[in-house]
Protein backbone atom coordinates (compact mmCIF):
# COMPACT_ATOMS: atom_id res chain seq x y z
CA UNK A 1 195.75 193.90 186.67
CA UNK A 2 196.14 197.16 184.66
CA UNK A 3 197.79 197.38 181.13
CA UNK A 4 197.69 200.35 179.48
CA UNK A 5 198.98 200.72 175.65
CA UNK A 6 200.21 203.80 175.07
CA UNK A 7 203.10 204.93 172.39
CA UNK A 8 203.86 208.24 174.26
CA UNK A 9 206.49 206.36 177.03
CA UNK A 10 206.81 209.32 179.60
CA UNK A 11 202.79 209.75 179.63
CA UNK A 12 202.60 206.13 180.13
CA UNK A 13 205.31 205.73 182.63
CA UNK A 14 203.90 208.79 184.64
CA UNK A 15 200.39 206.60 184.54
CA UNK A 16 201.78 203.73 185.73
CA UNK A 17 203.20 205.26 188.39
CA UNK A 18 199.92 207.13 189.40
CA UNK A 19 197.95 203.67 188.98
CA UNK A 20 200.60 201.75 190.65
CA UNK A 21 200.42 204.02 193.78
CA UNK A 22 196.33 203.23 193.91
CA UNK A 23 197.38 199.46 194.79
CA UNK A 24 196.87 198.40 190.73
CA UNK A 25 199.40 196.15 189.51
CA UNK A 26 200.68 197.54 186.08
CA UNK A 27 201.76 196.38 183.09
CA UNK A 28 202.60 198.75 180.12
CA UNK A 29 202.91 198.30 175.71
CA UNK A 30 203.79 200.28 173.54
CA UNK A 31 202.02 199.41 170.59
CA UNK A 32 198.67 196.90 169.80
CA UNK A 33 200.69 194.08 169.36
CA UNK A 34 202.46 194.39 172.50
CA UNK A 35 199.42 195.27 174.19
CA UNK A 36 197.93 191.91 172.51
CA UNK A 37 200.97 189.71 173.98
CA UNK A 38 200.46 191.31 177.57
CA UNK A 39 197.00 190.47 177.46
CA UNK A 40 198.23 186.74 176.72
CA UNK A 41 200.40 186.47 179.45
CA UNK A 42 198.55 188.24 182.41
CA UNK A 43 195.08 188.17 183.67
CA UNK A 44 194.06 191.76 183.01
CA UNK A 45 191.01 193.06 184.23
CA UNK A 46 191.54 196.73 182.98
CA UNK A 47 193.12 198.67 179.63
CA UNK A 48 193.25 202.09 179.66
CA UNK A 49 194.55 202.27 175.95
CA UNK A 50 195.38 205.32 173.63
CA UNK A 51 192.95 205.50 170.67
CA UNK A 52 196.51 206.66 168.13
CA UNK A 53 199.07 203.64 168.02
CA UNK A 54 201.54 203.18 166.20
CA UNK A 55 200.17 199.93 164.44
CA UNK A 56 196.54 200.38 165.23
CA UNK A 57 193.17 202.63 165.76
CA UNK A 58 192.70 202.33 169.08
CA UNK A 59 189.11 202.33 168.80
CA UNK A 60 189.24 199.07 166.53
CA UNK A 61 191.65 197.73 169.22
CA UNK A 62 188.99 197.89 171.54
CA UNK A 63 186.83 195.84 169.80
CA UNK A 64 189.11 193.12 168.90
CA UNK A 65 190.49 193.10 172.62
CA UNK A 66 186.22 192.69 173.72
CA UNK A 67 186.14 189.39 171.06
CA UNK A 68 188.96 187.88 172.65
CA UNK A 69 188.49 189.14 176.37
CA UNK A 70 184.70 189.96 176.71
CA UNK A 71 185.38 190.24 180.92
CA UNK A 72 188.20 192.89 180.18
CA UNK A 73 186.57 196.41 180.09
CA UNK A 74 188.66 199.16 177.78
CA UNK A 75 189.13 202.79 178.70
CA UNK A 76 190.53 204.67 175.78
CA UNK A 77 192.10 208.13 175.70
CA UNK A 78 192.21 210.96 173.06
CA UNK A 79 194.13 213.68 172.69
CA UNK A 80 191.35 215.19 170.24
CA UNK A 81 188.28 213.50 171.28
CA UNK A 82 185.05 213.74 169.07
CA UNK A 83 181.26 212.74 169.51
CA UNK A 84 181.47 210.18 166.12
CA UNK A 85 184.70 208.54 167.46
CA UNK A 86 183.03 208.22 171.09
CA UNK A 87 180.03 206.81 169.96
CA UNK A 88 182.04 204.26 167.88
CA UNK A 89 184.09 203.38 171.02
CA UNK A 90 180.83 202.83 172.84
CA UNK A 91 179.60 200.59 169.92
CA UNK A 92 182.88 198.57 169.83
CA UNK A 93 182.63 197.87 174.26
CA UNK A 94 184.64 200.34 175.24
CA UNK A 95 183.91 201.12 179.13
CA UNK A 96 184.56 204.48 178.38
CA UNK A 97 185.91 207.41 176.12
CA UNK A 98 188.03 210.33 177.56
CA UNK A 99 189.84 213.06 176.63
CA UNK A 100 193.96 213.33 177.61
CA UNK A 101 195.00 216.02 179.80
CA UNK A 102 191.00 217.60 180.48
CA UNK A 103 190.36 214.61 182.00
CA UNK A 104 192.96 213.38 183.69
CA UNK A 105 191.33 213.67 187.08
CA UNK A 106 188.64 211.26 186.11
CA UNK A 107 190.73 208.56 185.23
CA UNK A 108 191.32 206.94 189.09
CA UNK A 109 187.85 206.76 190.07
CA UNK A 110 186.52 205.07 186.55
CA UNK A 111 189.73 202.71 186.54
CA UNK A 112 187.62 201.68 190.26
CA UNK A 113 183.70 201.48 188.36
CA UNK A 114 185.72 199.61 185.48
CA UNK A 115 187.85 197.12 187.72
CA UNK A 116 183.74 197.14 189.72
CA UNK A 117 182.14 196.15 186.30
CA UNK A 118 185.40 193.22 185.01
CA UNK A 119 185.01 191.77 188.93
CA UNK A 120 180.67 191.40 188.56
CA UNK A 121 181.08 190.00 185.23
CA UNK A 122 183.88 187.46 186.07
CA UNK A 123 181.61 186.34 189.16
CA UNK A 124 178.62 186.16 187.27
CA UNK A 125 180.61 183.61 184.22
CA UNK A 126 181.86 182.06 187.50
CA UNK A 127 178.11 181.16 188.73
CA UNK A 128 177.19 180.34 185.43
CA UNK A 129 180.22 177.77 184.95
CA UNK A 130 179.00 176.53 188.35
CA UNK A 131 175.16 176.11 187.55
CA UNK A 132 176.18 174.62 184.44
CA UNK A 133 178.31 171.71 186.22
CA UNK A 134 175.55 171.41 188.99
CA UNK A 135 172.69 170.64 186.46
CA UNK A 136 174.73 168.99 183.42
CA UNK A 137 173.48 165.29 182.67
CA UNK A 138 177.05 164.36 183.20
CA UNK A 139 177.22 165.34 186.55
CA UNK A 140 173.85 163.25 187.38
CA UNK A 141 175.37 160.35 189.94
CA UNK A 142 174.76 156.84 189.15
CA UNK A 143 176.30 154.09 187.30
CA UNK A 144 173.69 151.92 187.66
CA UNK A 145 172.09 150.50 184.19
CA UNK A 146 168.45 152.14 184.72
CA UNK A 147 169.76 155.42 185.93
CA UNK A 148 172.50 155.37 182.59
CA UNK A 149 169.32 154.55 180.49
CA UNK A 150 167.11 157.70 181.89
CA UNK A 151 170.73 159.76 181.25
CA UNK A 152 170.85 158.44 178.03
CA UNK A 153 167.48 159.06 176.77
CA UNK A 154 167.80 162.82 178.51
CA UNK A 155 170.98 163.97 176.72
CA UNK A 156 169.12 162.77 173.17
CA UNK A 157 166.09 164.91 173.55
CA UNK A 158 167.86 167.86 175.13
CA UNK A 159 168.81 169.66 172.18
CA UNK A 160 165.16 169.51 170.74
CA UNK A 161 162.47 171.26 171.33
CA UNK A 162 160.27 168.13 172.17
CA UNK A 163 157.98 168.40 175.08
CA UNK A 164 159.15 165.88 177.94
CA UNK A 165 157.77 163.90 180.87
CA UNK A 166 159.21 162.50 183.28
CA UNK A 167 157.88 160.04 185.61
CA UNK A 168 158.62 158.04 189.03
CA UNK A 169 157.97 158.03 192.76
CA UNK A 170 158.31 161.07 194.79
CA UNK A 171 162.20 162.01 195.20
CA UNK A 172 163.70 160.33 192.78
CA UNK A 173 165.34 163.61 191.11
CA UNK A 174 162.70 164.74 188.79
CA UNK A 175 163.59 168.64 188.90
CA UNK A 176 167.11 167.72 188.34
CA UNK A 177 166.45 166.32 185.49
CA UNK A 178 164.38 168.66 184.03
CA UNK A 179 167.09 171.46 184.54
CA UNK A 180 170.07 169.55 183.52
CA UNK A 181 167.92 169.11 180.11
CA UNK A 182 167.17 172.55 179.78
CA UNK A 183 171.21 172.94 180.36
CA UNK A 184 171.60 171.22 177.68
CA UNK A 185 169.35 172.24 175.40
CA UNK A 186 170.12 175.63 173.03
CA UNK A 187 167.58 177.44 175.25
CA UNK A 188 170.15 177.04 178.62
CA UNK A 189 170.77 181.19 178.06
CA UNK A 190 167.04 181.95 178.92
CA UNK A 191 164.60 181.09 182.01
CA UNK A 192 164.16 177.86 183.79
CA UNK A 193 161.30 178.19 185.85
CA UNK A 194 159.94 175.51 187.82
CA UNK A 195 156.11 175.25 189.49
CA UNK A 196 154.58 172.81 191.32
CA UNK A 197 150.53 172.26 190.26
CA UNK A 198 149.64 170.88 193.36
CA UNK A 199 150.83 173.84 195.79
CA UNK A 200 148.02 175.92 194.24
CA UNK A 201 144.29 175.87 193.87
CA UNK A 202 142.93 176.56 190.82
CA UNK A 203 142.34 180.41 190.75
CA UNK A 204 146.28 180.92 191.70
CA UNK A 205 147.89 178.08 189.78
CA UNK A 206 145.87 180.15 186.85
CA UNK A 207 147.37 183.31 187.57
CA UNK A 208 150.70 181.82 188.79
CA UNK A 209 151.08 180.08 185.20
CA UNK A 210 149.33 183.31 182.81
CA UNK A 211 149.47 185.97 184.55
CA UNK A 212 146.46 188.96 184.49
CA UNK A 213 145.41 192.36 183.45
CA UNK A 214 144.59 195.10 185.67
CA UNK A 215 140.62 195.11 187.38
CA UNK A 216 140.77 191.39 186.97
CA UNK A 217 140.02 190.46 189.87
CA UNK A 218 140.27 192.89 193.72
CA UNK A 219 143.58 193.77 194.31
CA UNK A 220 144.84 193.59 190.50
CA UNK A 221 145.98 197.17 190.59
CA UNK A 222 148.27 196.39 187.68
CA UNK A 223 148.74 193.80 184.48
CA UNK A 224 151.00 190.94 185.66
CA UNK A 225 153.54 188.42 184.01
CA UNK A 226 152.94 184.81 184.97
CA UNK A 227 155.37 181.81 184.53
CA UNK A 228 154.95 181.40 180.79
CA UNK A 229 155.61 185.06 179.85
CA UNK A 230 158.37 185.32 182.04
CA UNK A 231 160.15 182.32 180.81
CA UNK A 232 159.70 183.40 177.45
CA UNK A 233 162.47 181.95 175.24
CA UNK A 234 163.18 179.27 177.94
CA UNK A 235 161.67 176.22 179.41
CA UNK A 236 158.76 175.59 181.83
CA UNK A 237 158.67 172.67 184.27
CA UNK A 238 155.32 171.67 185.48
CA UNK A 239 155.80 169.38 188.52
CA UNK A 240 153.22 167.47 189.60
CA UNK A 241 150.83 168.07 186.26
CA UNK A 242 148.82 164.97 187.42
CA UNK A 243 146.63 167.33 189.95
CA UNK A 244 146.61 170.46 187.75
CA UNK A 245 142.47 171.10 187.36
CA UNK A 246 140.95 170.09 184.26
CA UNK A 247 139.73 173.59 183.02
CA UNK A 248 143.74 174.33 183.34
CA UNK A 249 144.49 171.59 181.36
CA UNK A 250 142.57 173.15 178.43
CA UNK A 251 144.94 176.42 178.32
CA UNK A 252 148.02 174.43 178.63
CA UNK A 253 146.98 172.24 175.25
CA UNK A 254 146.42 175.83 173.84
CA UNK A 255 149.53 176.78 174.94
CA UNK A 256 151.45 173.46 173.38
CA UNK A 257 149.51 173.62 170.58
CA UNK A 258 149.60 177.24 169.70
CA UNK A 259 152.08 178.97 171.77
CA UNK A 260 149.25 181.27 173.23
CA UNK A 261 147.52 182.05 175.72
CA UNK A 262 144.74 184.78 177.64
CA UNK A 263 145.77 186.49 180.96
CA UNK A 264 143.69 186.37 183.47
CA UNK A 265 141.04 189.22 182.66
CA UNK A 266 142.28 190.04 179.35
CA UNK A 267 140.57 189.50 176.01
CA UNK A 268 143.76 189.68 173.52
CA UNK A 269 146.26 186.70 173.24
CA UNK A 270 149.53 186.57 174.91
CA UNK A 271 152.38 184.57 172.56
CA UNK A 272 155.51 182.87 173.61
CA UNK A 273 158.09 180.52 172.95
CA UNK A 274 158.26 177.82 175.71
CA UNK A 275 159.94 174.65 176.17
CA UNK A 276 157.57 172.34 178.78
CA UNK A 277 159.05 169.75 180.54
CA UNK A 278 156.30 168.09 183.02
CA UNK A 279 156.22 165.16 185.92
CA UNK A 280 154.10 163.67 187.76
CA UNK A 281 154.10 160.30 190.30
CA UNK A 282 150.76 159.48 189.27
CA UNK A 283 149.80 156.40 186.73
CA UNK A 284 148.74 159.38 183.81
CA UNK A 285 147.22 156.73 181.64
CA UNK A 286 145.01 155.64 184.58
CA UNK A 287 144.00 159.16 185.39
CA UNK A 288 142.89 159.79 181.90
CA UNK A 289 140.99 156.60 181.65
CA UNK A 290 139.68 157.21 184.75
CA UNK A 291 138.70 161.22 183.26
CA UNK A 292 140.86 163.22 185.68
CA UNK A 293 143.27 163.87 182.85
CA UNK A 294 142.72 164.99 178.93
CA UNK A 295 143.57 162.07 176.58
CA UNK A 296 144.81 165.05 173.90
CA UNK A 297 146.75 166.58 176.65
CA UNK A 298 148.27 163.48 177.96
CA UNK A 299 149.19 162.64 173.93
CA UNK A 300 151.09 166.13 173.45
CA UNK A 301 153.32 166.03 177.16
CA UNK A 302 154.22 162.49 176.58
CA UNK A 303 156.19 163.26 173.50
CA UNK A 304 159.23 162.11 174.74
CA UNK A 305 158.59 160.13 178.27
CA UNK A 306 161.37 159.32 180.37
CA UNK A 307 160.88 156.90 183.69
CA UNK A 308 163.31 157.82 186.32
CA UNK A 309 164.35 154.40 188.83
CA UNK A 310 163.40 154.06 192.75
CA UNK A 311 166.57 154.34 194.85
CA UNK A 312 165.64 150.57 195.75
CA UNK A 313 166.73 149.55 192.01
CA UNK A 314 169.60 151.04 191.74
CA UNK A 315 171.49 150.68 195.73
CA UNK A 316 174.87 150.34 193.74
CA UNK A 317 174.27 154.93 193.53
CA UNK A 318 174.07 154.85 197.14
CA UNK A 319 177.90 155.19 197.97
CA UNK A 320 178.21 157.50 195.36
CA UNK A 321 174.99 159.68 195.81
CA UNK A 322 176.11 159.80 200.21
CA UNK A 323 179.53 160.50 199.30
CA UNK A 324 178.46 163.59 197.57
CA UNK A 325 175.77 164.74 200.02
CA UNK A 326 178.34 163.75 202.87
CA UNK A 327 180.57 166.72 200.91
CA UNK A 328 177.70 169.18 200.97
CA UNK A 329 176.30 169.18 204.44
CA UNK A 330 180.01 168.48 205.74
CA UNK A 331 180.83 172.02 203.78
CA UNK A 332 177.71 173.10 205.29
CA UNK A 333 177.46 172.29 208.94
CA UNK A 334 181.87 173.27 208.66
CA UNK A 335 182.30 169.87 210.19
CA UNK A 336 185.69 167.68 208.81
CA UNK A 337 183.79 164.05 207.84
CA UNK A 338 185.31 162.14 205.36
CA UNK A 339 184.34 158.94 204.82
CA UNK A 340 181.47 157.16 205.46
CA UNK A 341 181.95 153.44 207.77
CA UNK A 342 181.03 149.83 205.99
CA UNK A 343 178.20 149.06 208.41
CA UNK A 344 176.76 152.45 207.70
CA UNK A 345 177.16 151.34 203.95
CA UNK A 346 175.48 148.37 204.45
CA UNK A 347 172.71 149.79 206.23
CA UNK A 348 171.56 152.19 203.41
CA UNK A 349 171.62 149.42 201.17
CA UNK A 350 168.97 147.63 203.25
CA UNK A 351 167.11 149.83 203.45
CA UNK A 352 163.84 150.67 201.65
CA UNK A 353 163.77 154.08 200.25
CA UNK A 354 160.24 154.96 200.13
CA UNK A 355 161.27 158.69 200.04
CA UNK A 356 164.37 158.01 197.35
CA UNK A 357 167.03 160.40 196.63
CA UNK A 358 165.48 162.90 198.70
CA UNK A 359 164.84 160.49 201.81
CA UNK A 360 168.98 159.60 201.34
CA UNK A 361 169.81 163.20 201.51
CA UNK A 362 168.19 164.00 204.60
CA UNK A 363 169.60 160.94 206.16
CA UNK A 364 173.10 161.89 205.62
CA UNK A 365 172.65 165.69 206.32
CA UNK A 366 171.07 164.13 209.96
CA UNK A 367 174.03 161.83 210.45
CA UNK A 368 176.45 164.58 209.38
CA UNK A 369 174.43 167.09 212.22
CA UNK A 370 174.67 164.00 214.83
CA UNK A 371 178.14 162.86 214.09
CA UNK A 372 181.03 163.61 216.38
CA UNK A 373 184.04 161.85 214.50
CA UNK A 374 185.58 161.91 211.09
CA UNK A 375 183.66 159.04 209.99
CA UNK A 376 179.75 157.87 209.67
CA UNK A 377 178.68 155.49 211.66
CA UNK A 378 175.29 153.23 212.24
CA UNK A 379 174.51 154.94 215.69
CA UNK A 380 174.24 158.61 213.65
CA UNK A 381 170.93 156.75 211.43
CA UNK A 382 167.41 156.93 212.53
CA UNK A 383 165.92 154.01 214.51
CA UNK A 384 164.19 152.27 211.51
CA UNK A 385 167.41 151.81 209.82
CA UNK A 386 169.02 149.51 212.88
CA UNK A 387 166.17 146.77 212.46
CA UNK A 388 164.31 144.59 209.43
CA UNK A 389 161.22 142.81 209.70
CA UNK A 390 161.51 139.79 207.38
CA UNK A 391 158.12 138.22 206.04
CA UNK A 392 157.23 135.90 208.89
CA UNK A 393 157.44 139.06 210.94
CA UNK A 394 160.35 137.99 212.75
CA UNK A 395 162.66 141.49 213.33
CA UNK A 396 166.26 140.57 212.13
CA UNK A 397 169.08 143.11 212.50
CA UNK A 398 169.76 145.11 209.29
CA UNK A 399 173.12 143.33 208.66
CA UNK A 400 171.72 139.52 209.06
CA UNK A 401 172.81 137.75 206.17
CA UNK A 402 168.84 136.66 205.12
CA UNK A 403 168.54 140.37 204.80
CA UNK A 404 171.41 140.70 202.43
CA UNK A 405 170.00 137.65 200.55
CA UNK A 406 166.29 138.93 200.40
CA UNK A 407 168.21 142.29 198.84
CA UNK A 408 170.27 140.90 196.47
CA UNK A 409 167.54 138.44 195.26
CA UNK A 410 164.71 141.34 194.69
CA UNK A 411 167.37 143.41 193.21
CA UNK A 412 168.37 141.16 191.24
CA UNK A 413 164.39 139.93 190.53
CA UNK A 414 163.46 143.44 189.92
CA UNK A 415 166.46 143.61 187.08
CA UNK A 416 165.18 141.00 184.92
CA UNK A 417 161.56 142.47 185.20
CA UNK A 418 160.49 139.11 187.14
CA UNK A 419 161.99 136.62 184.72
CA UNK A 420 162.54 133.72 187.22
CA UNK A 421 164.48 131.59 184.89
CA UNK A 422 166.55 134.82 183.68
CA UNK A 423 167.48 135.36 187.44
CA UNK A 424 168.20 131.75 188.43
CA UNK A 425 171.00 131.97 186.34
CA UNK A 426 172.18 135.40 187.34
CA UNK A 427 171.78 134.55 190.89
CA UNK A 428 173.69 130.74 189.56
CA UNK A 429 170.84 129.11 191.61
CA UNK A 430 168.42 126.41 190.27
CA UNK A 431 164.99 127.14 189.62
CA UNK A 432 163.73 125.19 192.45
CA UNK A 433 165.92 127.36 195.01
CA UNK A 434 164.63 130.97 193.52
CA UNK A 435 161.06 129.89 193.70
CA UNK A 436 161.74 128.58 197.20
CA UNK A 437 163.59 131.87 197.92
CA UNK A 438 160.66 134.10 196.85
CA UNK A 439 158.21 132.20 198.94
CA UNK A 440 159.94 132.53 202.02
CA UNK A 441 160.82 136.57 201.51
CA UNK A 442 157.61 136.82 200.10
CA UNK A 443 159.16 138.55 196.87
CA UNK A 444 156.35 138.95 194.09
């Protein structure tokens, strides 16, 4: 919508009229404080407003309608226009400054380029508001106690500036994390940029992560930024840091330590303000003792460490975490699925996640490609989810009720960090029944 605040009611009515005929719906004041209580009521995208009011300098207006509505861009007209008044409209947001009457021909086509410019903004706020939901810590699924725990510990350290690790098997939602603590943190308005140390050898993980200066090497026809200079301000995730070289390791501790670095080729420091956040699957504490990995450097990324669960310790998510990747690849594929079948339940619980969250999604979005109902069922999984093989070897169906037991019992064992006696009386078996239990589904 259009308002346009103007005291002279013919000029403004002829406006309207003009506007109106363009398609723009139009509403008109009369003074600032009308003009305020339009903007209150309607979603305006556009004011073409007159810089004399009655109660107001429509200049000042401008910049008090920009507080309130940043998206809404101001046009203001002048019947005596002059260079310090225009460059004081331009200071205050105004879209643009022009002259009554002289320029009365310009006025359609920059109402379009400002109604352009409210549009781009309101869809970029839009994407922000929508990549801010996506990676918030409150919209990580799980209710599960280890995964509330990780949450927990995530939304503490967030709003510092500590360096984080996170560790855990392969797919178990490392990157989220990392971003939904850099959305969290006061640094969410800059760069998250993500690498992973093992896609590169040494030479480009180098240059990936600092950048070079022209002539340093064939082909390095001009200075380049690398990851750290362009996410000045922001945060860094280093995935994978267990298999970054050791030489490497070196200029990161500079870099944690000092907040500098040297380019590739160049001989003069390069500072920045970074946030690192870093993962790995590997046991750091046996790399280092093993001297794959810096003691010092392992010391300053393991500030604040936070272990994320296997899928197979928390299988009260998996309804949750399917339901929402059923929505996405159902949105996806444009197929109508809407629930997902018991039995299909049941065999995801069984099952043992070696691949995690990631394994889970790519199930579903398989089922959801396969399925030719409203529902997912059993048939839609791959073949190693129909079958078990128990500890004797003997292949049970994935919805015997031994397999159920063995699950609940290593859940349940895994939950009370092997304390037999602790989950005897969870399970409200005797001792003598658990240990016979975890003999015969060889649980250890």
């Amino acid at each position: 919508m259009v308002l346009i605040i103007d005291d002279e009611e013919k000029l403004r009515g002829l406006m309207a009229k003009i506007i109106s005929l363009e398609g723009f719906e139009v509403q008109q004041a009369g003074d600032a404080k009308a003009g305020l209580r339009k903007l209150e009521q309607y979603e305006t995208e556009v004011v073409i407003c007159d810089v004399k009011l009655p109660d107001a300098n429509g200049i000042e207006l401008a910049k008090t309608i920009k507080q309130q509505y940043p998206l809404v861009e101001v046009i203001l007209l002048t019947a005596y226009g002059t260079i310090p008044d225009s460059v004081q409209a331009m200071k205050n947001g105004a879209f643009d400054y022009i002259t009554k009457g002289d320029d009365n021909n310009k006025i359609i086509p920059l109402l379009y380029r400002a109604k352009e410019k409210a549009a781009l903004a309101k869809r970029v706020q839009q994407l922000e508001q929508q990549l801010g939901k996506k990676y918030s810590l409150e919209g990580i699924i799980g209710k599960s106690a280890s995964i509330q725990r990780a949450i927990a510990a995530a939304s503490k350290v967030a709003p510092t500036d500590a360096t984080v690790l996170l560790t855990g098997e392969t797919g178990t939602g490392k990157e989220v994390f990392a971003q939904s603590i850099h959305q969290a943190s006061p640094r969410s308005k800059h760069a998250f940029i993500a690498i992973n140390c093992a896609a590169f050898s040494k030479e480009l993980l180098e240059n990936e992560l600092f950048g070079h200066k022209a002539g340093a090497f064939t082909g390095a026809i001009k200075d380049s930024k690398g990851i750290f200079e362009e996410a000045n301000g922001g945060t860094v995730f280093l995935d994978e840091i267990g298999e970054m070289p050791a030489d490497l390791q070196a200029k990161l501790l500079r870099v944690l330590e000092t907040g500098e670095f040297l380019k590739v080729g160049d001989s003069k420091t390069t500072k920045v303000n970074v946030r690192i956040i870093a993962a790995t699957n590997r046991d750091l504490q046996e790399e280092m003792n093993a001297g794959r990995f810096r003691e010092d450097l392992y010391y300053r990324i393991s500030v604040f460490s936070i272990a994320l669960p296997p899928l197979r310790e928390r299988t009260d998510d998996i309804e949750a975490l399917a339901s929402e990747f059923l929505k996405v690849f159902s949105n996806k594929i444009n197929k109508k699925i809407t629930s997902v079948s018991k039995p299909y339940l049941d065999a995801l619980r069984l099952h043992g996640w070696k691949g995690n969250i990631r394994e889970l999604k790519n199930v579903i979005e398989r089922s959801v490609i396969l399925c030719d109902g409203d529902t997912l069922t059993p048939d839609t999984l791959p073949a190693d989810f129909q079958t078990a093989q128990r500890s004797d070897g003997q292949t049970l169906s994935a919805f015997d009720l031994a397999s159920a037991e063995q699950l609940h019992i290593r859940k349940v064992f895994n939950y009370t960090n092997g304390n037999k006696t602790e989950t005897a009386r969870l399970l409200n078996i005797g001792l003598t029944t658990l240990y016979r239990k975890l003999e015969e589904y060889n649980i250890k």
